[in-house]
C-alpha atoms as a PDB file:
ATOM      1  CA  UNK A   1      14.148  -6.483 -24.621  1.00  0.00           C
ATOM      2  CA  UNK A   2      16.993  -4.230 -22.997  1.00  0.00           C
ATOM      3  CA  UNK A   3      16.796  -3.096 -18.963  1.00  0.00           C
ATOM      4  CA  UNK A   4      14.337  -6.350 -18.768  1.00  0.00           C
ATOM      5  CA  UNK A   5      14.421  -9.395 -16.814  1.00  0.00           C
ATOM      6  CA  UNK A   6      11.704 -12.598 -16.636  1.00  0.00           C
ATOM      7  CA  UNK A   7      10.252 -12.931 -13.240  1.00  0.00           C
ATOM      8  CA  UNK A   8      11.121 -16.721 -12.065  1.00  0.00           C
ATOM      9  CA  UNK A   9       7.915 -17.467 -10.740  1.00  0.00           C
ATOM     10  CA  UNK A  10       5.016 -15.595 -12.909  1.00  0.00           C
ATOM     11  CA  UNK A  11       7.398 -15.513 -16.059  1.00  0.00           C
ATOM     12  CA  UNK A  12       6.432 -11.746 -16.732  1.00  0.00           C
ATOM     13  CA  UNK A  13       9.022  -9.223 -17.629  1.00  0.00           C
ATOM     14  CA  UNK A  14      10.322  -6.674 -15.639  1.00  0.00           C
ATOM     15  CA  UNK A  15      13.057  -4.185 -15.081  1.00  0.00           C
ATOM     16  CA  UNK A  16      16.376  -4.993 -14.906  1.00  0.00           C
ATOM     17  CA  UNK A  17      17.190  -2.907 -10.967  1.00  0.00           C
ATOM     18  CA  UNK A  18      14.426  -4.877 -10.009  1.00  0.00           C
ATOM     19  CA  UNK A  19      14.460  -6.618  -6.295  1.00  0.00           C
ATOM     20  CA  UNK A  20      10.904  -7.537  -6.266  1.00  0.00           C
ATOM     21  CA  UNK A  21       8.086  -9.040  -8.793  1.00  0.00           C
ATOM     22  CA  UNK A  22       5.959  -5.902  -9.391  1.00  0.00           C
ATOM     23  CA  UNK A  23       3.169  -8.588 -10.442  1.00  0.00           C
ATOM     24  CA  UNK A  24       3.177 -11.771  -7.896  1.00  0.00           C
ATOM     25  CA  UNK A  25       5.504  -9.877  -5.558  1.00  0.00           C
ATOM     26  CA  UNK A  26       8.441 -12.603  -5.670  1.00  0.00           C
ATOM     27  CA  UNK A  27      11.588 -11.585  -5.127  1.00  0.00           C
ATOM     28  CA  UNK A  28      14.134 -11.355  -8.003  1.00  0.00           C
ATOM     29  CA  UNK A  29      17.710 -13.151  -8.545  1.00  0.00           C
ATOM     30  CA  UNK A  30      20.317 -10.113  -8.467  1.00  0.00           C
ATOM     31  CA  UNK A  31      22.453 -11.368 -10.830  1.00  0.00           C
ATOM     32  CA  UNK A  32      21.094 -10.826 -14.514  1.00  0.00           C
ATOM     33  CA  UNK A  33      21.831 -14.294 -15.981  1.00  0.00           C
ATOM     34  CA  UNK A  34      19.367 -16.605 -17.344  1.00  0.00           C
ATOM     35  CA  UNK A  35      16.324 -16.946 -14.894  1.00  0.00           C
ATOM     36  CA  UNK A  36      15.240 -20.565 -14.372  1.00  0.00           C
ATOM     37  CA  UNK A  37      11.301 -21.758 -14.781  1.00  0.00           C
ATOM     38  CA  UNK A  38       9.800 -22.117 -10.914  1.00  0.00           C
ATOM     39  CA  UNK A  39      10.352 -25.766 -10.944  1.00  0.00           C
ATOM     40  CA  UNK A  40      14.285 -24.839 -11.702  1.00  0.00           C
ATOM     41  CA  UNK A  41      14.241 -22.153  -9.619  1.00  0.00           C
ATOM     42  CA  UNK A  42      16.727 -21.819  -7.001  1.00  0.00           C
ATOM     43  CA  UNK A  43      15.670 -22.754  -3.359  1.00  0.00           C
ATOM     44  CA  UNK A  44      15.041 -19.363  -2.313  1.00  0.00           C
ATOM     45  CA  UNK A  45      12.611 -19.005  -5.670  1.00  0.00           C
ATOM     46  CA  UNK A  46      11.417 -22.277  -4.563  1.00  0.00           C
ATOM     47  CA  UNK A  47       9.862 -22.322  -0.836  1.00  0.00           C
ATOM     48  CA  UNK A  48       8.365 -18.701  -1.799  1.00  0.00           C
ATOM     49  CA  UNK A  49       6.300 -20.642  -5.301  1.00  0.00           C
ATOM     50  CA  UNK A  50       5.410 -23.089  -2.381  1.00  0.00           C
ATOM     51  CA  UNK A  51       4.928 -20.793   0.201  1.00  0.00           C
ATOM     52  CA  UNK A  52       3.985 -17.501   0.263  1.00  0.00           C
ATOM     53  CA  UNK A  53       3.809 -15.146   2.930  1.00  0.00           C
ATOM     54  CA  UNK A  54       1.217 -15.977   6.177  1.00  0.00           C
ATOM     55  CA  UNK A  55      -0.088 -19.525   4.159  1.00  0.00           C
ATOM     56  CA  UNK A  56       0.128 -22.587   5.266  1.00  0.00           C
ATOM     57  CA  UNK A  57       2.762 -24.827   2.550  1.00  0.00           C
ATOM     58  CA  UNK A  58       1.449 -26.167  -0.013  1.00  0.00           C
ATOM     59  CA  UNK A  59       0.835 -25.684  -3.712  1.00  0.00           C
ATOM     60  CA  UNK A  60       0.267 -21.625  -4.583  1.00  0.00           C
ATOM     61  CA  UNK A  61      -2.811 -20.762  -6.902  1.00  0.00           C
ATOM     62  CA  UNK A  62      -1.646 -18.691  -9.489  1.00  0.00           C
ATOM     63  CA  UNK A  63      -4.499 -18.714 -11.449  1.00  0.00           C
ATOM     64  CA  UNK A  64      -6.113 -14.627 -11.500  1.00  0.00           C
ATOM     65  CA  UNK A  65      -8.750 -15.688  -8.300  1.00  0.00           C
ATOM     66  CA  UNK A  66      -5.703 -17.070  -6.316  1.00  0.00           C
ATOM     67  CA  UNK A  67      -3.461 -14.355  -6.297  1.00  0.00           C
ATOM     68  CA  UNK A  68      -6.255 -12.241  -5.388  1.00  0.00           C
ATOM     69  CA  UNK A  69      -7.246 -13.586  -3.097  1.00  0.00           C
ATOM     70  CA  UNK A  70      -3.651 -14.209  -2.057  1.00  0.00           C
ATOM     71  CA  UNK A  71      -3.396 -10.481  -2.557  1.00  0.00           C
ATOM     72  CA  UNK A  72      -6.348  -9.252  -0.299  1.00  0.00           C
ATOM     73  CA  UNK A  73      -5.028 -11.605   2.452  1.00  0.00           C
ATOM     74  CA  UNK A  74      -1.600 -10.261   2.625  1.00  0.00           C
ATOM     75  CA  UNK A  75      -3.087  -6.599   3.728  1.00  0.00           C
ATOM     76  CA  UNK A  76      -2.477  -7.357   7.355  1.00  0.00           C
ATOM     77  CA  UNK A  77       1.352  -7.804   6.619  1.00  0.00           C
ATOM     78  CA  UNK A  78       1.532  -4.509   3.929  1.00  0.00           C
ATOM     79  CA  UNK A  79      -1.245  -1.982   5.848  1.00  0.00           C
ATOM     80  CA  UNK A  80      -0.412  -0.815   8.878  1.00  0.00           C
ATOM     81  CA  UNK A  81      -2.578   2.242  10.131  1.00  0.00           C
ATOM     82  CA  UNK A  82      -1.081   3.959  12.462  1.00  0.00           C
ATOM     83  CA  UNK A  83      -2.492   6.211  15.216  1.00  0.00           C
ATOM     84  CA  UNK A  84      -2.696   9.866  14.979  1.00  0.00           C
ATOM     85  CA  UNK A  85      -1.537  10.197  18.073  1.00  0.00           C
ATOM     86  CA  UNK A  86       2.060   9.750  16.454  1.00  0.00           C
ATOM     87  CA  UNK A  87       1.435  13.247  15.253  1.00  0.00           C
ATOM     88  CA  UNK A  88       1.891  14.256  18.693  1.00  0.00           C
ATOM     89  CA  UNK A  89       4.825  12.810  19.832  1.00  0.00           C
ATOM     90  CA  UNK A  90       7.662  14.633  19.201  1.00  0.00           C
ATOM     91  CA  UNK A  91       5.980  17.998  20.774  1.00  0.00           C
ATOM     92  CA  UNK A  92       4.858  16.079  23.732  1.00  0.00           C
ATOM     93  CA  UNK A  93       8.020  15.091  24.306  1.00  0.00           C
ATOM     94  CA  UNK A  94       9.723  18.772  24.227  1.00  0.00           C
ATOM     95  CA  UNK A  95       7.114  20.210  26.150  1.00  0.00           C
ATOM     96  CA  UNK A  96       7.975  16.994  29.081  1.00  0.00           C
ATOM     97  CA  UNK A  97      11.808  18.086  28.963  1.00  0.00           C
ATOM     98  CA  UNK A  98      10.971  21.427  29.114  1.00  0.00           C
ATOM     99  CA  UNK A  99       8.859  21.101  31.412  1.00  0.00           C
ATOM    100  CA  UNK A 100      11.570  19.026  33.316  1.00  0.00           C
ATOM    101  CA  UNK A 101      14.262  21.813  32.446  1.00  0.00           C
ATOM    102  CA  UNK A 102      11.848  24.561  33.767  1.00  0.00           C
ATOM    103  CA  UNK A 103      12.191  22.903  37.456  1.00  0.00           C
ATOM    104  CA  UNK A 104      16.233  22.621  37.068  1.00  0.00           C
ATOM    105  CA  UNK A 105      16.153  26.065  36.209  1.00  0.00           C
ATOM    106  CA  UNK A 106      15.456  26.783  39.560  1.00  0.00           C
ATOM    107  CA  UNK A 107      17.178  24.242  41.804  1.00  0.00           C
ATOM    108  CA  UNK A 108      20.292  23.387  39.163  1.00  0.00           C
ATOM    109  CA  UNK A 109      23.087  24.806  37.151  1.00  0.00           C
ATOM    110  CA  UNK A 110      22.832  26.351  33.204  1.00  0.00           C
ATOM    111  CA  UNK A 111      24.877  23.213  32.455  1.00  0.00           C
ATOM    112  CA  UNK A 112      22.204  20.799  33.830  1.00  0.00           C
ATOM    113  CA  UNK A 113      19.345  22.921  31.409  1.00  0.00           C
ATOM    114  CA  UNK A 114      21.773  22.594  28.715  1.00  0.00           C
ATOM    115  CA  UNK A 115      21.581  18.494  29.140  1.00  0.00           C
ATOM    116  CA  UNK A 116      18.077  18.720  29.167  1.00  0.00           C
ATOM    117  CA  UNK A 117      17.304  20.559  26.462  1.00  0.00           C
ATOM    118  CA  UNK A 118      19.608  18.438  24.010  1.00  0.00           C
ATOM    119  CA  UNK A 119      17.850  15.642  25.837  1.00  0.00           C
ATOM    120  CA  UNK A 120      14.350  17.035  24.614  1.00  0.00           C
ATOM    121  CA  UNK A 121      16.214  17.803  21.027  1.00  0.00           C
ATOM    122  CA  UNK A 122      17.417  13.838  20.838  1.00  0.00           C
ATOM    123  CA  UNK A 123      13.742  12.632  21.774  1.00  0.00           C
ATOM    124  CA  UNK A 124      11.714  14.549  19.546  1.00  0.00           C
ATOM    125  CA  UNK A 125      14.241  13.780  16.671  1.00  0.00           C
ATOM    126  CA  UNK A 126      13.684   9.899  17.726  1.00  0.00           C
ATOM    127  CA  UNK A 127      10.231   9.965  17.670  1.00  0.00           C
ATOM    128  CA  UNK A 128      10.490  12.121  13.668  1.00  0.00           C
ATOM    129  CA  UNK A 129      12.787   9.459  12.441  1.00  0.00           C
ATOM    130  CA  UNK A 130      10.995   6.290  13.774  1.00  0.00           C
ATOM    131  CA  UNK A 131       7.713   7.915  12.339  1.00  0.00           C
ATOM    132  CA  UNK A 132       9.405   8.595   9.219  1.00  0.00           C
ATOM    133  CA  UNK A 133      10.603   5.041   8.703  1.00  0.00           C
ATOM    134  CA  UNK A 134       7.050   3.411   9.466  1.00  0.00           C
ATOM    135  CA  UNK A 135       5.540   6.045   6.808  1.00  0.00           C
ATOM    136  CA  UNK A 136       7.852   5.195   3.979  1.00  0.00           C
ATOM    137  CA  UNK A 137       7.580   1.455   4.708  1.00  0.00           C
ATOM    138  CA  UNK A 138       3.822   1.018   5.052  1.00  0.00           C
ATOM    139  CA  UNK A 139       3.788   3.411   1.180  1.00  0.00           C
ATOM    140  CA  UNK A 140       6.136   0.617   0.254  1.00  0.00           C
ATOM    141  CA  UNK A 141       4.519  -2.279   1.226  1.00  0.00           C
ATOM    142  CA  UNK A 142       1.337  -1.397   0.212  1.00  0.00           C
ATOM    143  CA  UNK A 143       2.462  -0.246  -3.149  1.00  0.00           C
ATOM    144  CA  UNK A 144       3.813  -3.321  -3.957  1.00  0.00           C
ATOM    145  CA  UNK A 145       0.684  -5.036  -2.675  1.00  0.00           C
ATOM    146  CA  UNK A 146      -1.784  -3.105  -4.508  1.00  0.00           C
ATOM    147  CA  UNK A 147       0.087  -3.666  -7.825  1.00  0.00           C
ATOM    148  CA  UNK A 148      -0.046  -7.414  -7.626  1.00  0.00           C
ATOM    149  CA  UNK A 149      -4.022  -7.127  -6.735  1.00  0.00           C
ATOM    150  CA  UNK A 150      -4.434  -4.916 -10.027  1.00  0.00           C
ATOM    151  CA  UNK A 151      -2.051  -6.956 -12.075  1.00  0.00           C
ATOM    152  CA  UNK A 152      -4.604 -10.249 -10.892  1.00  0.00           C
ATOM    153  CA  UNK A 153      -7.810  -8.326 -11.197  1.00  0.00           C
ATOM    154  CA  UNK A 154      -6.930  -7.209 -14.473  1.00  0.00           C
ATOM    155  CA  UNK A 155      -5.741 -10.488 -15.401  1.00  0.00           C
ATOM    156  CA  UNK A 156      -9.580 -12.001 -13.922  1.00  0.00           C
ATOM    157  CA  UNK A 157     -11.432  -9.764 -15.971  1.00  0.00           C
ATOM    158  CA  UNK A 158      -9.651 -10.503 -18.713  1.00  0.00           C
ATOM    159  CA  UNK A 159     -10.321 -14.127 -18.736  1.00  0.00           C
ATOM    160  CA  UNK A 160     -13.990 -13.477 -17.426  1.00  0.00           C
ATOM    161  CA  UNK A 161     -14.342 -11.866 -20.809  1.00  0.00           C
ATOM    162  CA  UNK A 162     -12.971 -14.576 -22.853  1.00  0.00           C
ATOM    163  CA  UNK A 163     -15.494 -17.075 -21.245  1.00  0.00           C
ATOM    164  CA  UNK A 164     -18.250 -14.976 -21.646  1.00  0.00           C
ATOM    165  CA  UNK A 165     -17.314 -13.743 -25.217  1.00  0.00           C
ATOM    166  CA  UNK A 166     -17.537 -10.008 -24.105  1.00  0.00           C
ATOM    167  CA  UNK A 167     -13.099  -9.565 -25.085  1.00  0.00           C
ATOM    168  CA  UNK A 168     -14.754  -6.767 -28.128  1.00  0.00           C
ATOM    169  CA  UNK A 169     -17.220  -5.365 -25.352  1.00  0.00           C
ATOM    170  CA  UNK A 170     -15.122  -4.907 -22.667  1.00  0.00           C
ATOM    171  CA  UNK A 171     -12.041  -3.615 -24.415  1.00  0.00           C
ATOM    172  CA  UNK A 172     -12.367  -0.319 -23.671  1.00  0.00           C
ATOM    173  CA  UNK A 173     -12.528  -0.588 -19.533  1.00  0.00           C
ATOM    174  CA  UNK A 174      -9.507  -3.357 -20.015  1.00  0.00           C
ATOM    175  CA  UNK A 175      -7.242  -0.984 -21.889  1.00  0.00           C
ATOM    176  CA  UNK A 176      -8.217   1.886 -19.234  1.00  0.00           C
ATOM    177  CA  UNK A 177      -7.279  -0.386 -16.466  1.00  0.00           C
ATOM    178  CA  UNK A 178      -3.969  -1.261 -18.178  1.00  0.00           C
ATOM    179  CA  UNK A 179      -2.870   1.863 -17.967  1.00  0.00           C
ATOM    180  CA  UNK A 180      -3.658   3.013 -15.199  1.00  0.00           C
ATOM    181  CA  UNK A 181      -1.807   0.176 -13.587  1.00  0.00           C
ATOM    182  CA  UNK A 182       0.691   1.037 -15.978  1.00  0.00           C
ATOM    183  CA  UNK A 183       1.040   4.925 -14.467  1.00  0.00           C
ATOM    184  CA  UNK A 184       0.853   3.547 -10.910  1.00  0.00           C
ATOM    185  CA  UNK A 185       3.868   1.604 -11.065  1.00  0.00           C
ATOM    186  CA  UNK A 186       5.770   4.080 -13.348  1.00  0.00           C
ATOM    187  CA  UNK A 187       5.006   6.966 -11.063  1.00  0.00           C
ATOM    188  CA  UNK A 188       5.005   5.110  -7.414  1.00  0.00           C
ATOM    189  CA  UNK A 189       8.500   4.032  -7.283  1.00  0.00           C
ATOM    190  CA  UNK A 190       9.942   2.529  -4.368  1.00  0.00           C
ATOM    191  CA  UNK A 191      11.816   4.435  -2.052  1.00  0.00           C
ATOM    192  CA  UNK A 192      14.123   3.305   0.733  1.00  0.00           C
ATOM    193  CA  UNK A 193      12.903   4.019   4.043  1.00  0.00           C
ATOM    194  CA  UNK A 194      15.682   3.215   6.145  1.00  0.00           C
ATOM    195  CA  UNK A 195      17.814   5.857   3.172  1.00  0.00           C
ATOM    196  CA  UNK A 196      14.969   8.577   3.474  1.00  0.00           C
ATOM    197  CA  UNK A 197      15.576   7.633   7.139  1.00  0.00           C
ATOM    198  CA  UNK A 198      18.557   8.511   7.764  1.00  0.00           C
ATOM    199  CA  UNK A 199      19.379  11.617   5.524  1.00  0.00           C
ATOM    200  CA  UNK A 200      17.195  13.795   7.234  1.00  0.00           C
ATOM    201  CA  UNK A 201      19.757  13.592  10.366  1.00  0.00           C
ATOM    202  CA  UNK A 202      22.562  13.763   8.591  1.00  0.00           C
ATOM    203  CA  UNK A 203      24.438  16.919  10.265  1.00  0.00           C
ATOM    204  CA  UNK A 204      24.577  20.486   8.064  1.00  0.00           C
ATOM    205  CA  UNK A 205      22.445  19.438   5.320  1.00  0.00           C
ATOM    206  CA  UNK A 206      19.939  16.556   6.862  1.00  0.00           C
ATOM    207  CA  UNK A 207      16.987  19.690   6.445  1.00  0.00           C
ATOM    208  CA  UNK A 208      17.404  19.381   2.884  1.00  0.00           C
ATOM    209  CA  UNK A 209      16.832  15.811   2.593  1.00  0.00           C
ATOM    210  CA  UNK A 210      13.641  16.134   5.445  1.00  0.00           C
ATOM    211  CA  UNK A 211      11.544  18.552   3.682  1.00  0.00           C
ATOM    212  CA  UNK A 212      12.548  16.317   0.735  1.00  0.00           C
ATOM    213  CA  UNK A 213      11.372  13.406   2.676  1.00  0.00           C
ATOM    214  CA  UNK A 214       8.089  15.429   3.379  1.00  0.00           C
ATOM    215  CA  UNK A 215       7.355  16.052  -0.216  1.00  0.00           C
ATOM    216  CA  UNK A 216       7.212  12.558  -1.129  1.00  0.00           C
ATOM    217  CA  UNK A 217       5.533  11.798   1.708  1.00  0.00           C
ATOM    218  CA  UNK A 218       3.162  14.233   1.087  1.00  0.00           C
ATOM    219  CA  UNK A 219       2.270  13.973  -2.486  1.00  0.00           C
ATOM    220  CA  UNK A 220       2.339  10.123  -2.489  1.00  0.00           C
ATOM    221  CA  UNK A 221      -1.110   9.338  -0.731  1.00  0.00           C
ATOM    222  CA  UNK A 222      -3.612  11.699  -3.093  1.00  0.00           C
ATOM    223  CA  UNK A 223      -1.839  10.531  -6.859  1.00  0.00           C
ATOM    224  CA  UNK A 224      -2.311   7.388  -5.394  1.00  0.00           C
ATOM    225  CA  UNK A 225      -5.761   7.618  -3.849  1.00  0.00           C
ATOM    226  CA  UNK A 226      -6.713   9.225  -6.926  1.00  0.00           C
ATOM    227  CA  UNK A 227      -5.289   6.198  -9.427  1.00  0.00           C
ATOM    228  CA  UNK A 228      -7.117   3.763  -6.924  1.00  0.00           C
ATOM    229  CA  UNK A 229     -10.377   4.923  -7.345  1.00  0.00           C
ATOM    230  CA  UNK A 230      -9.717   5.464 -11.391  1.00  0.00           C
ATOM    231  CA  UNK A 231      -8.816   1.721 -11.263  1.00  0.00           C
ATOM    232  CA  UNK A 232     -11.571   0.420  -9.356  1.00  0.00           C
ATOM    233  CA  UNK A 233     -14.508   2.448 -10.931  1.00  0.00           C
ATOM    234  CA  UNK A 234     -13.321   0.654 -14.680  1.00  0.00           C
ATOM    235  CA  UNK A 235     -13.217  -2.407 -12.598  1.00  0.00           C
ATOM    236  CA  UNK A 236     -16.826  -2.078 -11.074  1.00  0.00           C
ATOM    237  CA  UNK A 237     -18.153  -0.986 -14.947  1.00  0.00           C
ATOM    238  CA  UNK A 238     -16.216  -3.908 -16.488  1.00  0.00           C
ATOM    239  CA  UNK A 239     -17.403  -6.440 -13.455  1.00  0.00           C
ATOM    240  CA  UNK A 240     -21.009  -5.110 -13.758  1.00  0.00           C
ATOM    241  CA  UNK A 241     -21.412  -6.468 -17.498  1.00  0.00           C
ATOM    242  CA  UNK A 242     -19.985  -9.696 -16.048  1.00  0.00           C
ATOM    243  CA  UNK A 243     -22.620 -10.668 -13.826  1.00  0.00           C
ATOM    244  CA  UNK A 244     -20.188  -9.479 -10.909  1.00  0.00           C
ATOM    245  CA  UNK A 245     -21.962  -6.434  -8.028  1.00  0.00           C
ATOM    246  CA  UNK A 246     -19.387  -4.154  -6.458  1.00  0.00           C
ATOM    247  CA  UNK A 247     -20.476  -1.023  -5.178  1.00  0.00           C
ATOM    248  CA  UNK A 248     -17.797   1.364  -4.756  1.00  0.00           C
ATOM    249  CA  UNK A 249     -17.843   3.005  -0.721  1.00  0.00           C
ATOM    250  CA  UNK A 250     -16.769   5.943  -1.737  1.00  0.00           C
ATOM    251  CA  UNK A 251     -16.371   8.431  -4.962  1.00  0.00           C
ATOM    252  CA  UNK A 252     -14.914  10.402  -2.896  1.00  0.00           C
ATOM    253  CA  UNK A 253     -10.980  10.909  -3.223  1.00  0.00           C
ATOM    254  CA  UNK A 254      -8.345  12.172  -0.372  1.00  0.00           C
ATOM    255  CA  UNK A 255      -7.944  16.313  -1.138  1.00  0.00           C
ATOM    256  CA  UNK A 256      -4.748  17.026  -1.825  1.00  0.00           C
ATOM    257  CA  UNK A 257      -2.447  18.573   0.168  1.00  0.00           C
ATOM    258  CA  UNK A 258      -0.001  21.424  -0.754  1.00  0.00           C
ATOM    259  CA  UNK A 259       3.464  20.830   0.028  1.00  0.00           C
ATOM    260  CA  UNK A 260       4.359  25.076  -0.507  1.00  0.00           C
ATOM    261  CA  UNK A 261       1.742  25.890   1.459  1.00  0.00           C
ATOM    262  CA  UNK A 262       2.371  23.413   4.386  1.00  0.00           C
ATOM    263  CA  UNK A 263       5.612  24.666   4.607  1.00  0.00           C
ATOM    264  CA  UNK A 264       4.762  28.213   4.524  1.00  0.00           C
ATOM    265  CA  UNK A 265       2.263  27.399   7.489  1.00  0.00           C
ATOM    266  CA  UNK A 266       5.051  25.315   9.779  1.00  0.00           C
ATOM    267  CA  UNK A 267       7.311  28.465   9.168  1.00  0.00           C
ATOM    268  CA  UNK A 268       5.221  30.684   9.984  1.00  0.00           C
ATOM    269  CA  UNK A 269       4.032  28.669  13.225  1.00  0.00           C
ATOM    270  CA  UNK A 270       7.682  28.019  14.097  1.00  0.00           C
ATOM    271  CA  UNK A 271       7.034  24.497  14.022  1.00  0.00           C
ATOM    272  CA  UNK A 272       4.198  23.942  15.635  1.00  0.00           C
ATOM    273  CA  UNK A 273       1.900  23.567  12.203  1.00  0.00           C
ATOM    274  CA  UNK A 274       3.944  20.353  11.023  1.00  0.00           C
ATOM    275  CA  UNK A 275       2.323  18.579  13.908  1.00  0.00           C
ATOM    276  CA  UNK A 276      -1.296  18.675  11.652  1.00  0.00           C
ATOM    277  CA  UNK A 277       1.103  17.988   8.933  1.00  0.00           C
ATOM    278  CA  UNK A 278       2.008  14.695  10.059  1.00  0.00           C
ATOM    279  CA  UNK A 279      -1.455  13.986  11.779  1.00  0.00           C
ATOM    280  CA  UNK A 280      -2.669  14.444   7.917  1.00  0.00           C
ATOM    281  CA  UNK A 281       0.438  12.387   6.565  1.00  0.00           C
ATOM    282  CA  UNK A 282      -0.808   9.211   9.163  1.00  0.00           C
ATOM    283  CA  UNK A 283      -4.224  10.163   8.235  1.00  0.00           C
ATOM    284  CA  UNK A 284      -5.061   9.992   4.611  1.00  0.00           C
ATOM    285  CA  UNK A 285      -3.252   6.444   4.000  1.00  0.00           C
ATOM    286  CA  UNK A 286      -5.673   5.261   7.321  1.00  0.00           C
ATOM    287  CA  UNK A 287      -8.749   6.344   5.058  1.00  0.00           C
ATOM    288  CA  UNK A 288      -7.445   5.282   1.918  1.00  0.00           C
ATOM    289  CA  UNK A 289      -7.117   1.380   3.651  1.00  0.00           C
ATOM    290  CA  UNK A 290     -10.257   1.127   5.242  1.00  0.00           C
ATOM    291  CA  UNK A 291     -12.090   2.385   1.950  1.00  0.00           C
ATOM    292  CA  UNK A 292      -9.662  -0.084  -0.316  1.00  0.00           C
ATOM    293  CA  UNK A 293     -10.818  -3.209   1.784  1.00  0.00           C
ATOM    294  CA  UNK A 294     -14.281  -2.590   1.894  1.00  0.00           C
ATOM    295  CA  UNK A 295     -13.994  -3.048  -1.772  1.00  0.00           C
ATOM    296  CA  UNK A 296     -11.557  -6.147  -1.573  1.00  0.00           C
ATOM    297  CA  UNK A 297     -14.049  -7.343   0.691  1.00  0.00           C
ATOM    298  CA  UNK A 298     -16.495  -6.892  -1.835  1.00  0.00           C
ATOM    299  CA  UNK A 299     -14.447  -8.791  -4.615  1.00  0.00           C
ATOM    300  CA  UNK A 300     -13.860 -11.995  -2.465  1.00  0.00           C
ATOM    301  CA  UNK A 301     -17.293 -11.676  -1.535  1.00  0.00           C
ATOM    302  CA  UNK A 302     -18.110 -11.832  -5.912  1.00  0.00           C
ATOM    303  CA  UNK A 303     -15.232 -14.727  -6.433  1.00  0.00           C
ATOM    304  CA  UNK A 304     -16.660 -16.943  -3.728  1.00  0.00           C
END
């Protein structure tokens, strides 16, 4: 098949630019020669068969329970929630300096206030960029997290049905689940955050490339919220004609959040709105965690 390679470890196929296993999370040869079986695998391919991250060495079980287990382990590696209080940051930190350059005003030269105020500029534009990076890393790692989990709970109902004889039955949630793994990983692509780090401060034009960065950002967590919960409610229908009891926390998705009109609103505010902006950014992806592992805790709770 063209643009496809054969993941070394899991054997699946995937696409060609690929660095990392979409479905075990193993990370891919860059050349695009023939791929070796995991016993012929280079070393590299090797010690990560034998040894995933945060467990111990030893054999890895790749059987559908394994990797989700594997899966729902690795969250405190791929979820970080961050505190709101990042939100605040980069205001604090102009209203310090000016603070600071409101004194000088008084006992110092204009040349002193000039330092100060780039001095407040250079903070505040720290404290954006680090904030940025953490965002677009944590949507990274989780995204590749969450599509191993729904590649392995896919693949356990699937055999659930087999043994049971319920394939016929449970077709319909199976398909459903499919795809909508299928339009998670087509429309959650990864994106780099130390690139969509950097172009924002990139002199003349780095505004473009922010407000960019922002609608990514911004649009990311309630698609993906939303596909979450589709996924996990054809999980719990499927699961509940299997003997298995999962009770979803919450119908409930994230709202979602206008990109125009939070834009409008920071103009308007001359600034001072994009601070609920990112408090809502940080925000959402904390909810969306805490209500994902209640039901991961729920699953290990069934497979144990």
């Amino acid at each position: 098949m063209a643009n496809t390679k054969v993941c070394p470890v899991c054997r699946r196929l995937v696409g060609e630019d690929a660095e990392w296993c979409p479905y075990c999370g193993a990370r891919l040869a860059i050349d695009q020669g023939p791929v070796p079986s995991p016993a012929q695998a280079p070393p590299q391919y090797q010690q990560q068969w034998q040894q995933p991250m945060g467990q111990q060495a030893g054999p890895r079980d790749t059987s559908p329970k394994g990797r989700i287990i594997e899966a729902v382990r690795s969250r405190s590696q791929s979820d970080e929630v961050i505190s709101e209080i990042w939100a605040f940051l980069p205001i604090i930190s102009v209203i310090i300096v000016g603070i600071v350059a409101g004194v000088l005003i008084v006992t110092t030269d204009p040349v002193t206030m000039t330092l100060a105020s780039v001095g407040a500029s250079i903070i505040a534009t720290a404290l954006l960029v680090i904030l940025l990076y953490r965002l677009f890393k944590r949507n990274n790692n989780h995204t590749r997290r969450e599509a191993m989990l729904r590649v392995a709970m896919i693949d356990h109902i699937k055999a659930r049905a087999v043994e049971t004889g319920s394939s016929q039955k449970l077709s319909p949630q199976i398909q459903t689940m499919e795809s909508i793994n299928y339009e998670s990983m087509v429309n959650e692509p990864e994106r780099s955050a130390v690139l969509w780090d950097v172009l924002p401060i990139v002199p003349v034009v780095g505004w473009i490339f922010f407000l960019i960065a922002l609608y990514y950002l911004t649009s990311y967590a309630p698609a993906h919220d939303r596909r979450w919960h589709a996924f996990t409610q054809q999980t719990q229908s499927a699961g509940s004609q299997l003997g298995m009891t999962m009770i979803l926390p919450s119908w409930k998705t994230l709202p979602e959040r206008s990109f125009i009109i939070y834009l409008i609103l920071t103009i308007v505010t001359f600034g001072i709105f994009i601070i609920y902006w990112y408090y809502v950014l940080i925000k959402d992806m904390n909810e969306h965690y805490r209500t994902q592992w209640q039901f991961e805790d729920q699953l290990l709770g069934e497979l144990q």
